[in-house]
C-alpha atoms as a PDB file:
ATOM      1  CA  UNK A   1     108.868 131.739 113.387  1.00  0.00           C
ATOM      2  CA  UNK A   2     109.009 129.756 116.552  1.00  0.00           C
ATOM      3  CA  UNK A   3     104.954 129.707 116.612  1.00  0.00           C
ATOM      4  CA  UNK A   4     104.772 128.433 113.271  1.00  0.00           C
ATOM      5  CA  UNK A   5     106.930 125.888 113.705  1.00  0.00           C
ATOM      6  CA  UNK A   6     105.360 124.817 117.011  1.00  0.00           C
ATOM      7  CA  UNK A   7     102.528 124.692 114.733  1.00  0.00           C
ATOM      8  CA  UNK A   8     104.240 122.175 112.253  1.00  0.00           C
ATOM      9  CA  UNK A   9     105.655 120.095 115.050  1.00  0.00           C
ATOM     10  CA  UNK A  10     102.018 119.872 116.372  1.00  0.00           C
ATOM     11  CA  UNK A  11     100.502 118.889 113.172  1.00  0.00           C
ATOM     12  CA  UNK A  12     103.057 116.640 112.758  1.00  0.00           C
ATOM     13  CA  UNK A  13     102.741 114.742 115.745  1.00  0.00           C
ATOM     14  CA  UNK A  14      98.911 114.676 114.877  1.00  0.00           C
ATOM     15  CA  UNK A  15      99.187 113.307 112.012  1.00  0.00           C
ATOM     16  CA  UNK A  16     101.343 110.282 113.255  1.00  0.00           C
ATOM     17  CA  UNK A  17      99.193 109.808 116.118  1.00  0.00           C
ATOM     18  CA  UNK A  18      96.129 109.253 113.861  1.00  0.00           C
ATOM     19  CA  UNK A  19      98.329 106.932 111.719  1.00  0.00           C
ATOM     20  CA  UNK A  20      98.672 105.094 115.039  1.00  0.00           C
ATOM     21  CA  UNK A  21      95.680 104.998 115.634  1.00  0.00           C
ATOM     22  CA  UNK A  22      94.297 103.536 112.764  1.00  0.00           C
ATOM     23  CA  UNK A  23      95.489 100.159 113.375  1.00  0.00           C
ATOM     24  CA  UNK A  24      94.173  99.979 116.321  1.00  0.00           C
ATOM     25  CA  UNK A  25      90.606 101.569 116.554  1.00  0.00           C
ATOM     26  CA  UNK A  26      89.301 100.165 113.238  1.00  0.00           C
ATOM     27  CA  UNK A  27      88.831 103.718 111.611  1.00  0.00           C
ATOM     28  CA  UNK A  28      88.334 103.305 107.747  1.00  0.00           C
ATOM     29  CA  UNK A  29      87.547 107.420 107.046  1.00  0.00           C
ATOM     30  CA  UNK A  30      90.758 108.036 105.682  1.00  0.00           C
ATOM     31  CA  UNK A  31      89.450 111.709 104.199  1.00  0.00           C
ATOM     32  CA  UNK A  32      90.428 112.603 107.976  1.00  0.00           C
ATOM     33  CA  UNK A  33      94.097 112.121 107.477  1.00  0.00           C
ATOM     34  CA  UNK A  34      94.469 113.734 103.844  1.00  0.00           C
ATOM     35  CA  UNK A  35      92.814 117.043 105.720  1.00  0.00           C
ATOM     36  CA  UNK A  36      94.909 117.443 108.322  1.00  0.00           C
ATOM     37  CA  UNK A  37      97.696 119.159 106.492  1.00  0.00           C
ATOM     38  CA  UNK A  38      97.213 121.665 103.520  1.00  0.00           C
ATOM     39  CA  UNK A  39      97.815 120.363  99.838  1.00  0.00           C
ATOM     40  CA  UNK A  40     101.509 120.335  99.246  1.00  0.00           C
ATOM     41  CA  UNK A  41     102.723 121.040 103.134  1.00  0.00           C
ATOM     42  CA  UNK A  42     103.209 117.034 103.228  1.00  0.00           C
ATOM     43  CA  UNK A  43     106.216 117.036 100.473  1.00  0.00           C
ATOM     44  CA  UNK A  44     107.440 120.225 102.236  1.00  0.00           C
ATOM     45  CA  UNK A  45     107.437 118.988 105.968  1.00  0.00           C
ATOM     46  CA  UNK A  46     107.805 115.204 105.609  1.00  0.00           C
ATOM     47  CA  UNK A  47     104.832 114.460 107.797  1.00  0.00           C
ATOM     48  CA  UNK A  48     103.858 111.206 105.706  1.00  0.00           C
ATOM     49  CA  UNK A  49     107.447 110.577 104.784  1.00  0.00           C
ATOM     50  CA  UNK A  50     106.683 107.152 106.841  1.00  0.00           C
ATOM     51  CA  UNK A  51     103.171 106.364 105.697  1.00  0.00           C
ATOM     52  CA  UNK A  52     102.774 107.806 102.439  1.00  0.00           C
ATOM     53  CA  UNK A  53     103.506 104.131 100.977  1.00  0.00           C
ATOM     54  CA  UNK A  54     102.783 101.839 104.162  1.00  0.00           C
ATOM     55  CA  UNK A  55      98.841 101.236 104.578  1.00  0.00           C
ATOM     56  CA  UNK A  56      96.731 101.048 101.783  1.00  0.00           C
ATOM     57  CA  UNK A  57      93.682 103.021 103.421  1.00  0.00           C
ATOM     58  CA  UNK A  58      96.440 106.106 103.979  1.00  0.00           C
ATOM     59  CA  UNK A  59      97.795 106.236 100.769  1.00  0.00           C
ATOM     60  CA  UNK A  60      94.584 106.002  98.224  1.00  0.00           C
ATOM     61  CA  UNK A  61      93.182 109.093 100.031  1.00  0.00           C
ATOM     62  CA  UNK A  62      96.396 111.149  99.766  1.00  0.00           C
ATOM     63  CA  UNK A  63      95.054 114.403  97.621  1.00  0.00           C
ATOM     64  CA  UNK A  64      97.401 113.940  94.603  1.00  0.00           C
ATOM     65  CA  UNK A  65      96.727 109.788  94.514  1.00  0.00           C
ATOM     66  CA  UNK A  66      92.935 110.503  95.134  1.00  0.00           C
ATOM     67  CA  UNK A  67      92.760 112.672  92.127  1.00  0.00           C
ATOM     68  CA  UNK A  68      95.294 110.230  89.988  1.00  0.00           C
ATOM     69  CA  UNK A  69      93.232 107.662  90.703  1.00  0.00           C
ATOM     70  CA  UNK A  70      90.389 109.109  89.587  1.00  0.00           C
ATOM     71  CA  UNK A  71      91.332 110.363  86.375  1.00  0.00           C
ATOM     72  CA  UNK A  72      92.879 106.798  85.350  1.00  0.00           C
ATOM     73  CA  UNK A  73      89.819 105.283  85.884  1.00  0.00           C
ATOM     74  CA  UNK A  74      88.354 107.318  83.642  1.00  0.00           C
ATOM     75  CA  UNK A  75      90.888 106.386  80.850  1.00  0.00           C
ATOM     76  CA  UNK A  76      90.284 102.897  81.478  1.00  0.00           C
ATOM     77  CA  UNK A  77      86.513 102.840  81.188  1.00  0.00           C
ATOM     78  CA  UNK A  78      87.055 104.475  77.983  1.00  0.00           C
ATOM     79  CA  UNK A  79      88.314 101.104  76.557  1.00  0.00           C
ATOM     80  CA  UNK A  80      87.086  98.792  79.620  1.00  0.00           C
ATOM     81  CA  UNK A  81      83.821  97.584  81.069  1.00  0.00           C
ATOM     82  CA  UNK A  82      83.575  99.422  85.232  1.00  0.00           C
ATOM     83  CA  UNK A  83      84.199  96.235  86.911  1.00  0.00           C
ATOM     84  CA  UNK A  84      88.012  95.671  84.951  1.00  0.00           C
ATOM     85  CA  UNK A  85      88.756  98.838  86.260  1.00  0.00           C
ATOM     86  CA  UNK A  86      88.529  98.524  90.040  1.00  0.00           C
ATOM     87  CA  UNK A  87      90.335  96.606  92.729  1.00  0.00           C
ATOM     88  CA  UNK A  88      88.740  92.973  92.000  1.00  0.00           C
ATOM     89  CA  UNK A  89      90.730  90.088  91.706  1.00  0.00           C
ATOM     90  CA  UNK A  90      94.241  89.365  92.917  1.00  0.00           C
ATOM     91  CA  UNK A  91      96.318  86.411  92.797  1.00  0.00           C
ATOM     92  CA  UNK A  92      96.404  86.115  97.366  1.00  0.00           C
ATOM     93  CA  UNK A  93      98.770  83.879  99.543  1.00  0.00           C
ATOM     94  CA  UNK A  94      97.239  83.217 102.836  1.00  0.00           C
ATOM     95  CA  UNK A  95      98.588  81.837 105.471  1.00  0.00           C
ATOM     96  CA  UNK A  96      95.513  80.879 107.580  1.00  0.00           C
ATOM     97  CA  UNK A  97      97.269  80.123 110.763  1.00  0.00           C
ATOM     98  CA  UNK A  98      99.083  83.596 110.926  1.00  0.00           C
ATOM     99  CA  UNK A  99      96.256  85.517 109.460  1.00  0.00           C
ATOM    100  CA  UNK A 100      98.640  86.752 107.351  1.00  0.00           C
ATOM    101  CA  UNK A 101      98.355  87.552 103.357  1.00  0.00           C
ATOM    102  CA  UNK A 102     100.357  88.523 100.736  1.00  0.00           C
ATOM    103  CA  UNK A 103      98.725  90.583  97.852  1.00  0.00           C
ATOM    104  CA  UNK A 104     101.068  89.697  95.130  1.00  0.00           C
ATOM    105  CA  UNK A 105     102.461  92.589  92.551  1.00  0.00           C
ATOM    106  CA  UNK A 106     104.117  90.933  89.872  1.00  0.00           C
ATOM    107  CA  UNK A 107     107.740  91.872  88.672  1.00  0.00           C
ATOM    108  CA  UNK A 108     108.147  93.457  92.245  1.00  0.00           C
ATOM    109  CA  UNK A 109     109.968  90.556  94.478  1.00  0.00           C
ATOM    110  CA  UNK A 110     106.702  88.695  93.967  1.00  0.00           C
ATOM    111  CA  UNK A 111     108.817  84.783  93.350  1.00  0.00           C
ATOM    112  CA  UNK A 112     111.193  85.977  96.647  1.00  0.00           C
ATOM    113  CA  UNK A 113     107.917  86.577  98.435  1.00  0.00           C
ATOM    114  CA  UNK A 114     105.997  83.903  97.576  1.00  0.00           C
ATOM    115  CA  UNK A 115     108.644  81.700  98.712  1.00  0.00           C
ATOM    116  CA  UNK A 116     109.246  83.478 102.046  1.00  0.00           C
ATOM    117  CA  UNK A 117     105.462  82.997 102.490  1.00  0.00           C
ATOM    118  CA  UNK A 118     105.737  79.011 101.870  1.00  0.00           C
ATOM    119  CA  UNK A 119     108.871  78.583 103.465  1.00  0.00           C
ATOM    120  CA  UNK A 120     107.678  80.551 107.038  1.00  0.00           C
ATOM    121  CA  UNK A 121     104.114  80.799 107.163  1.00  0.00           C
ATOM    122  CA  UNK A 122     102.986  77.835 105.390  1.00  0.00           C
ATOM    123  CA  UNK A 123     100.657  76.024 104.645  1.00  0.00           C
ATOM    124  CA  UNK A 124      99.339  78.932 102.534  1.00  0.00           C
ATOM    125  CA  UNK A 125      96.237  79.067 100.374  1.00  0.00           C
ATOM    126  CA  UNK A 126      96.133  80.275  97.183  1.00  0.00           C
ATOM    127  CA  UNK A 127      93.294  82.694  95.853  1.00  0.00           C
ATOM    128  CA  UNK A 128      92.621  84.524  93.333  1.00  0.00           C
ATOM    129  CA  UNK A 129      89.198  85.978  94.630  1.00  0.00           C
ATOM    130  CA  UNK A 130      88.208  89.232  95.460  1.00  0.00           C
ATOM    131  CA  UNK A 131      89.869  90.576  98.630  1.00  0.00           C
ATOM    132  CA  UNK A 132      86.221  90.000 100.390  1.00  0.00           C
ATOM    133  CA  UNK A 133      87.346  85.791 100.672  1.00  0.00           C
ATOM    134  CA  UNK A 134      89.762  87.573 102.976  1.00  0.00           C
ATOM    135  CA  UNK A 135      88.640  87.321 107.073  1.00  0.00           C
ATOM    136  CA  UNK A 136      88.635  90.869 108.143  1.00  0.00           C
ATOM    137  CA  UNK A 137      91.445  90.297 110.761  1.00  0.00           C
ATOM    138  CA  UNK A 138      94.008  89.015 108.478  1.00  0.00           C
ATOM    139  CA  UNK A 139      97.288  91.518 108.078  1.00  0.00           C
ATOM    140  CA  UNK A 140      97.527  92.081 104.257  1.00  0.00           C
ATOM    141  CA  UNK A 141     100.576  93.407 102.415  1.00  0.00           C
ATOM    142  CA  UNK A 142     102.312  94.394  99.463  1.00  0.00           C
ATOM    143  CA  UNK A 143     105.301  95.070  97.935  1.00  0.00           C
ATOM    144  CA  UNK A 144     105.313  97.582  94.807  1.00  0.00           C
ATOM    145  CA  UNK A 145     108.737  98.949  92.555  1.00  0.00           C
ATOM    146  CA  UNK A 146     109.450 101.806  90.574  1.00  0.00           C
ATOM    147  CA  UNK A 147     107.241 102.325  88.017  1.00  0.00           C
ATOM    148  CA  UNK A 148     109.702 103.095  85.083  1.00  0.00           C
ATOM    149  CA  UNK A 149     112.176 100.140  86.350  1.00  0.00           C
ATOM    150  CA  UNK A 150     108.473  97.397  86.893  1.00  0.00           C
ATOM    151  CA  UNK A 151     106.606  98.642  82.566  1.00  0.00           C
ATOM    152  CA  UNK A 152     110.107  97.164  81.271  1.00  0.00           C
ATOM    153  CA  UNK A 153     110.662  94.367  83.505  1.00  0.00           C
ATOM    154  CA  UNK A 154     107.157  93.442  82.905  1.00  0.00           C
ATOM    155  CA  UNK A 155     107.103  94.021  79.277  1.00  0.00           C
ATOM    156  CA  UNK A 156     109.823  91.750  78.980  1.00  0.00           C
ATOM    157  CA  UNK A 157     108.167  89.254  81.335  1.00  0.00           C
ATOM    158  CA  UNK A 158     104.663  89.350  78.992  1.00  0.00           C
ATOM    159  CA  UNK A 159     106.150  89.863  75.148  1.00  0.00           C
ATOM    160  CA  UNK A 160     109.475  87.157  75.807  1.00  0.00           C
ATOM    161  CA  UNK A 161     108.128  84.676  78.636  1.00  0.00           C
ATOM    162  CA  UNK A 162     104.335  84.177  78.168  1.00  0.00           C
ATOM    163  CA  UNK A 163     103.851  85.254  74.985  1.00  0.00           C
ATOM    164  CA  UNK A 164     106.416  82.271  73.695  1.00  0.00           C
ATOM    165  CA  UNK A 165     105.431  79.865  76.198  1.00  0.00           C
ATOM    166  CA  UNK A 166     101.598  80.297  74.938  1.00  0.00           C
ATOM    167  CA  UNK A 167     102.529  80.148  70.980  1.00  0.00           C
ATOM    168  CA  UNK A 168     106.037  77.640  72.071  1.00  0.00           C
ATOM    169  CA  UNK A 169     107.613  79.936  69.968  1.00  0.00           C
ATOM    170  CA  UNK A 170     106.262  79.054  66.461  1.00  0.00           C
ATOM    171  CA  UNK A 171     105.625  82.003  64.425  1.00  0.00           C
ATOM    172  CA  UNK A 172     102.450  80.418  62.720  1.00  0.00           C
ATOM    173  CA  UNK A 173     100.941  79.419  65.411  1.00  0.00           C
ATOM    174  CA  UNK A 174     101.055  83.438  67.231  1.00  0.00           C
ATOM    175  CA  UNK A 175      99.490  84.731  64.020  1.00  0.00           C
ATOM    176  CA  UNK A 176      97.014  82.426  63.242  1.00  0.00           C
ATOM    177  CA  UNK A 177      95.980  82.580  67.030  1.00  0.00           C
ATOM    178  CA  UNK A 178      95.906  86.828  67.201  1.00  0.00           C
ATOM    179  CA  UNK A 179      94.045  86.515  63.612  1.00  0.00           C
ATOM    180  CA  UNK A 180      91.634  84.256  66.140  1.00  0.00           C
ATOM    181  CA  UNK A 181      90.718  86.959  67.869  1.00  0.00           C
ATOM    182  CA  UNK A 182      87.780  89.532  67.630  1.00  0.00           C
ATOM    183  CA  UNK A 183      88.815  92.562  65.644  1.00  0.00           C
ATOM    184  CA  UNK A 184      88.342  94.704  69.118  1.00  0.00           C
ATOM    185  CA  UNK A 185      90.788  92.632  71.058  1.00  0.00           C
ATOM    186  CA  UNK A 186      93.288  92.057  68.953  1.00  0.00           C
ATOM    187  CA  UNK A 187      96.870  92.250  69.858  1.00  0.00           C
ATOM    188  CA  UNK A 188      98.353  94.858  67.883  1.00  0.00           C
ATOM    189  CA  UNK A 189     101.840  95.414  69.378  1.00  0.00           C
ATOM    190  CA  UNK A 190     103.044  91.830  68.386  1.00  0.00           C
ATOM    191  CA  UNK A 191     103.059  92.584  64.394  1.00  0.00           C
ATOM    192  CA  UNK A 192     105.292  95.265  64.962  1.00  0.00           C
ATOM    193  CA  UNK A 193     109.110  94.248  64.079  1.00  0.00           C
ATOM    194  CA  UNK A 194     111.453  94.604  67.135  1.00  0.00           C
ATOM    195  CA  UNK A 195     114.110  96.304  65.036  1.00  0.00           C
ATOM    196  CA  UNK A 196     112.172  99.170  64.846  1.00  0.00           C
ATOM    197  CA  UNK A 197     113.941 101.964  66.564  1.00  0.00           C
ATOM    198  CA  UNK A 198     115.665  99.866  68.584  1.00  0.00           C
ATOM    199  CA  UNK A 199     112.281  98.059  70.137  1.00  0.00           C
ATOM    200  CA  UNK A 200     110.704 101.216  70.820  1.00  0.00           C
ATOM    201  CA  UNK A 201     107.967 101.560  68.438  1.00  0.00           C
ATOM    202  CA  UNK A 202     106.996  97.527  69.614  1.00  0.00           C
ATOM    203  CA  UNK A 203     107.128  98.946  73.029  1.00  0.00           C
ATOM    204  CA  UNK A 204     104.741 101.444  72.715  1.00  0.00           C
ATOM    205  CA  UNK A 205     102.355  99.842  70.879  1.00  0.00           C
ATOM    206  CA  UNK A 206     102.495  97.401  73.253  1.00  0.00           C
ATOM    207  CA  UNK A 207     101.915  99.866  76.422  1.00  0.00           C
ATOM    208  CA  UNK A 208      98.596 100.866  73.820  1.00  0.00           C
ATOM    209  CA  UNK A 209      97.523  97.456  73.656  1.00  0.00           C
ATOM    210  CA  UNK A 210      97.453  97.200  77.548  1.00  0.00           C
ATOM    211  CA  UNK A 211      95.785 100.111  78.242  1.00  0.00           C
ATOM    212  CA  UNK A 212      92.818  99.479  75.335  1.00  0.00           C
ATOM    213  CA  UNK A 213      92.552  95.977  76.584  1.00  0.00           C
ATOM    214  CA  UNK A 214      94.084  94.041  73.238  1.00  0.00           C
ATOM    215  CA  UNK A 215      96.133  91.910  75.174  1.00  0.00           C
ATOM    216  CA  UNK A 216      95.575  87.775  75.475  1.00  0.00           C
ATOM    217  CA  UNK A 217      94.965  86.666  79.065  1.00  0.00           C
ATOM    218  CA  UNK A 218      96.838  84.016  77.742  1.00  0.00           C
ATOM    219  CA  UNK A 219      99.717  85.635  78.046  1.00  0.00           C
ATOM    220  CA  UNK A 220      99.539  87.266  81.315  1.00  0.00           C
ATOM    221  CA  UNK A 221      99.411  91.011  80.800  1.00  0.00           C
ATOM    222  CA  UNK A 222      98.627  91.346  84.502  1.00  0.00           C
ATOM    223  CA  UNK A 223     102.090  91.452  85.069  1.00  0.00           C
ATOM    224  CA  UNK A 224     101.638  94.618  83.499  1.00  0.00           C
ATOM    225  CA  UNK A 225      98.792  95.801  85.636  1.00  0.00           C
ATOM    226  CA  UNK A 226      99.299  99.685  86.971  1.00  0.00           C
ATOM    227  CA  UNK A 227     100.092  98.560  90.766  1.00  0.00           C
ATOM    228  CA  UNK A 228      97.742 101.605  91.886  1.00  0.00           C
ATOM    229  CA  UNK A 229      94.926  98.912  90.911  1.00  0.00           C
ATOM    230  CA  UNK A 230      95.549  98.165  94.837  1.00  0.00           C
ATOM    231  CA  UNK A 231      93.967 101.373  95.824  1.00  0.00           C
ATOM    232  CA  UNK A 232      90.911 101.329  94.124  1.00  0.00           C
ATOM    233  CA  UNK A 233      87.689 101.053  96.241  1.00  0.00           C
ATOM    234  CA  UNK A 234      89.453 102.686  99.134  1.00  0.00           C
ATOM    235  CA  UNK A 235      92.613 100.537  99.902  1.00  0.00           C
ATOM    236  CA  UNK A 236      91.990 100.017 103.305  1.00  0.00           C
ATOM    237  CA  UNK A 237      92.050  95.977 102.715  1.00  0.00           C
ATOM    238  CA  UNK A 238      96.166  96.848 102.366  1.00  0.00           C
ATOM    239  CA  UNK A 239      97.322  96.618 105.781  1.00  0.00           C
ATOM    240  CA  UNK A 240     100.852  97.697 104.664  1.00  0.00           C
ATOM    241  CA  UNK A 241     102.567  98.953 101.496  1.00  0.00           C
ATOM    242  CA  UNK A 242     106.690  98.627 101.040  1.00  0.00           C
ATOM    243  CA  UNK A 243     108.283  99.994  98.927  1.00  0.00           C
ATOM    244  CA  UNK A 244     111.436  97.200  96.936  1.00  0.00           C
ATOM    245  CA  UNK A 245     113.866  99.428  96.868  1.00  0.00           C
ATOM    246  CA  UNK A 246     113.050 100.249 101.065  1.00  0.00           C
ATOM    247  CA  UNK A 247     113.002  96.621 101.212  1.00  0.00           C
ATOM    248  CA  UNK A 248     116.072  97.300 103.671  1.00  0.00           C
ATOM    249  CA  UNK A 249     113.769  99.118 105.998  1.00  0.00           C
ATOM    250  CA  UNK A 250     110.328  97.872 104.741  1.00  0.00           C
ATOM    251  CA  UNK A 251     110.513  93.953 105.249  1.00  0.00           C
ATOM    252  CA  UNK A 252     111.116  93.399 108.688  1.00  0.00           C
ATOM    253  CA  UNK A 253     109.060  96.348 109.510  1.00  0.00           C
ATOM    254  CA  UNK A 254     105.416  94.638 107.977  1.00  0.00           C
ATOM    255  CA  UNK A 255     106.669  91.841 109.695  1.00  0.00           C
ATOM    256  CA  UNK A 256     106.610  93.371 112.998  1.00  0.00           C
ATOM    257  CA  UNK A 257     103.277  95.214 112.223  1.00  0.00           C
ATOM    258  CA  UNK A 258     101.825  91.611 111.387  1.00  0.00           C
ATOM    259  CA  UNK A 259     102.299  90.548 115.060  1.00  0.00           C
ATOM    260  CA  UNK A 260     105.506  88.328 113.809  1.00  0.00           C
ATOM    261  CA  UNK A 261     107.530  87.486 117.059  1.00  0.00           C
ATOM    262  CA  UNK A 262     110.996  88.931 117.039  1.00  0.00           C
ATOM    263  CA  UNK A 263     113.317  86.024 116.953  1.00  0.00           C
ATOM    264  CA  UNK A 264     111.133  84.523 113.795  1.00  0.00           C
ATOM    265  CA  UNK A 265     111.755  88.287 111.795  1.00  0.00           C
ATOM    266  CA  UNK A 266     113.688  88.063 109.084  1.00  0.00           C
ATOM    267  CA  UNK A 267     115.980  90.889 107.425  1.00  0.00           C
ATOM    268  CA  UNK A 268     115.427  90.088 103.629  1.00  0.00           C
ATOM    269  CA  UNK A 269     113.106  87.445 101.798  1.00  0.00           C
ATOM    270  CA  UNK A 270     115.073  84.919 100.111  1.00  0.00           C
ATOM    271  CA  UNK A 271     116.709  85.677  96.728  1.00  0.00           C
ATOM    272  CA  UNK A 272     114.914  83.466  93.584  1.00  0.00           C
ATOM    273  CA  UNK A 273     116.044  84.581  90.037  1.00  0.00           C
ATOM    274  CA  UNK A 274     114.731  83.123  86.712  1.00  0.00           C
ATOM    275  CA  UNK A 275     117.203  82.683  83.460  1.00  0.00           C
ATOM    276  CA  UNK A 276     116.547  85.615  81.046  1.00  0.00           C
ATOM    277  CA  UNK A 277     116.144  84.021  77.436  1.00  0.00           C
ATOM    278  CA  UNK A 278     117.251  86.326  74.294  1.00  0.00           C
ATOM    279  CA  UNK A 279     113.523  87.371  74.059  1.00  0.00           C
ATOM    280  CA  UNK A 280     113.205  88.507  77.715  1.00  0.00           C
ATOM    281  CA  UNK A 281     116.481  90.705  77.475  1.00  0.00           C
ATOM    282  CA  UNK A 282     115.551  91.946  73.835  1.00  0.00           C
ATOM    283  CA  UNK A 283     112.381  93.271  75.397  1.00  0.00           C
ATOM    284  CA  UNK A 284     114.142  94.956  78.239  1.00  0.00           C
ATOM    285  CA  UNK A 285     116.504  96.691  76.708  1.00  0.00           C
ATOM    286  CA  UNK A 286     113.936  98.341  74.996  1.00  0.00           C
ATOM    287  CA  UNK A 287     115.988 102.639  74.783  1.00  0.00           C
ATOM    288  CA  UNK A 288     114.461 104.997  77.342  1.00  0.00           C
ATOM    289  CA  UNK A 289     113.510 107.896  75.040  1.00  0.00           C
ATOM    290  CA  UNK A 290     112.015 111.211  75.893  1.00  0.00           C
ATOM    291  CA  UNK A 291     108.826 109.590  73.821  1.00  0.00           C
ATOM    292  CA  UNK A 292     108.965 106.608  75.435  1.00  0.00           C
ATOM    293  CA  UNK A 293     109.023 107.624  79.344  1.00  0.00           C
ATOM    294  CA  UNK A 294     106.432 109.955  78.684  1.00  0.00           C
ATOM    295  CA  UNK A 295     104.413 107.448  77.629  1.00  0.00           C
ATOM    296  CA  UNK A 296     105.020 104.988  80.714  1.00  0.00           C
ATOM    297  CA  UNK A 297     104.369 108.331  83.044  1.00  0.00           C
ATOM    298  CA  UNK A 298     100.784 108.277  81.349  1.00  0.00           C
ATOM    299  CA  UNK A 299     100.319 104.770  81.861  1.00  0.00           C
ATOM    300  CA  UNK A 300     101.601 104.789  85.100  1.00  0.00           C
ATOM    301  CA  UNK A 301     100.349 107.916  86.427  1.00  0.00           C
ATOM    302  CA  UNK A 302      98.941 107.172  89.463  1.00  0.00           C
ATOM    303  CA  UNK A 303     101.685 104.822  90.678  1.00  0.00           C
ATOM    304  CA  UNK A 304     104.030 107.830  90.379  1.00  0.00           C
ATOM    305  CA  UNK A 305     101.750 109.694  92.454  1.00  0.00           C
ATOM    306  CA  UNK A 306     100.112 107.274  95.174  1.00  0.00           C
ATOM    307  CA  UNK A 307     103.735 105.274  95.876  1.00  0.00           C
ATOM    308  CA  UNK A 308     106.071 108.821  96.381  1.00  0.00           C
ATOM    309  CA  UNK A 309     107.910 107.599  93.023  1.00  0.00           C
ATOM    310  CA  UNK A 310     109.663 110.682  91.572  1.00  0.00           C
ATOM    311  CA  UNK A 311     108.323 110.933  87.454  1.00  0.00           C
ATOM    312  CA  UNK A 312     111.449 110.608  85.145  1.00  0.00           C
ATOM    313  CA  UNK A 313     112.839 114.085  83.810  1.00  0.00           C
ATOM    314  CA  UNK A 314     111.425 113.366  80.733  1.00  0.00           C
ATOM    315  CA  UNK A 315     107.948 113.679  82.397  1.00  0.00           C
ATOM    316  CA  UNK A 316     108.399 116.827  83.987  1.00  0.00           C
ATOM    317  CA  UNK A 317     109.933 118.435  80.669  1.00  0.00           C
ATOM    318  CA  UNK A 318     106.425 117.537  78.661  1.00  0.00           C
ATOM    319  CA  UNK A 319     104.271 118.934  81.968  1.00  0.00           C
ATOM    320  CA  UNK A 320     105.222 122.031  81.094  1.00  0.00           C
ATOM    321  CA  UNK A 321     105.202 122.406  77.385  1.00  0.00           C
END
């Protein structure tokens, strides 16, 4: 008993001494980490309970994310061209001074961070480039949510903020412009009465229009965007991952990895909420069925997996039918 946990300890310490390492020696072969522990023996000994969601590189070659990954990407390209379903383009705040970048996730403290990022490291430069504009020394980071808590908040965000502001509201003017579109892209999800069941059946058509690419870029279904996108092509251009609801824990700590001096960290980004019209809180109060969460674990898979996020009961239930 005392050898194998020796063993553990050792394995442990391994582990975190690698993870150490990797900021400092450059090393981008994260297959090394994901080997040094059998599949499984992380969940049961807490090795990564630290970096399983902090650098980008570490987390998209975890086993389980690895193979989530992969097998999203293959439902994308079923309904998307290759390039629209790998780490491209992200909306970037860079502060050029501090070499320091936030990678935004929407519907994830994205408006609190932006603001931090104005307020203390400004000026900052906008992009919305591929991560390669980025200078390879600058500290990236991220902030993602739960995955179950971000589909409705962005749902609401997409079908009662941007999808009014783009039409102003006017019901002619929303059909005639979905009629506008090809028959292949066509926004299905907004035809369908929100009444029905209680929003869900709107809901989940809506979830089928994002994931078979029917919705307008005019009304920002990014916001929407699986946040596992990150982790495509490696993830190693994610310096650090928090997590919002670690934000206790997480946001002083990427400030400290950044190189941030001490007396400039700060314990919580500022608070900035928006007014929630009738739309916005129609479409978030959309009922969390069996049906429906089963159907945000698909779409969602592989932030479940890659971010440590525990699937909904509801989940587990249909794994094993």
């Amino acid at each position: 008993h005392r050898a194998a946990m020796a063993a553990t300890l050792s394995a442990a310490a391994l582990a975190v001494a690698a993870a150490e390492q990797w900021r400092t020696d450059g090393v981008r072969d994260a297959t090394l980490y994901a080997a040094m522990l059998p599949s499984g023996d992380a969940e049961r000994h807490g090795v990564y309970a630290g970096l399983q969601s902090k650098h980008g590189g570490l987390v998209s070659q975890m086993p389980g994310c690895r193979e989530s990954l992969a097998r999203t990407r293959k439902q994308c390209e079923a309904y998307w061209p290759p390039g629209r379903c790998t780490n491209t383009t992200w909306q970037i705040f860079w502060s050029q001074h501090a070499k320091i970048a936030y990678v935004k996730t929407a519907k994830a403290g994205s408006v609190s961070i932006k603001d931090y990022m104005h307020k203390h490291l400004g000026p900052i430069t906008k992009l919305t480039d591929t991560m390669a504009a980025l200078p390879a020394d600058v500290f990236t980071f991220t902030f993602v949510r739960d995955p179950v808590e971000r589909a409705f908040a962005a749902y609401a965000e997409v079908d009662g903020i941007h999808r009014v502001r783009a039409t102003g509201g006017d019901f002619k003017v929303e059909h005639d412009f979905v009629w506008s579109q090809a028959p292949d892209v066509r926004p299905r999800y907004s035809r369908v009465d929100r009444a029905l069941a209680g929003g869900e059946t709107r809901f989940l058509a809506y979830l089928d229009d994002l994931v078979e690419g029917r919705l307008p870029i005019e009304w920002e279904p990014s916001h929407s965007r699986p946040v596992a996108d990150h982790l495509r092509g490696g993830g190693s251009h994610l310096s650090f991952i928090g997590r919002l609801e670690d934000l206790k824990w997480d946001w002083p700590e990427w400030q400290r990895q950044a190189g941030i001096p001490a007396k400039r960290i700060t314990a919580m980004p500022p608070e900035d909420h928006f007014a929630k019209n009738a739309e916005y809180l129609q479409a978030e109060s959309v009922p969390r069925t069996d049906k429906v969460m089963r159907r945000v674990c698909q779409v969602y898979a592989a932030d479940f997996e890659c971010y440590g996020y525990p699937p909904p009961a509801a989940c587990l239930v249909g794994a094993r039918r």
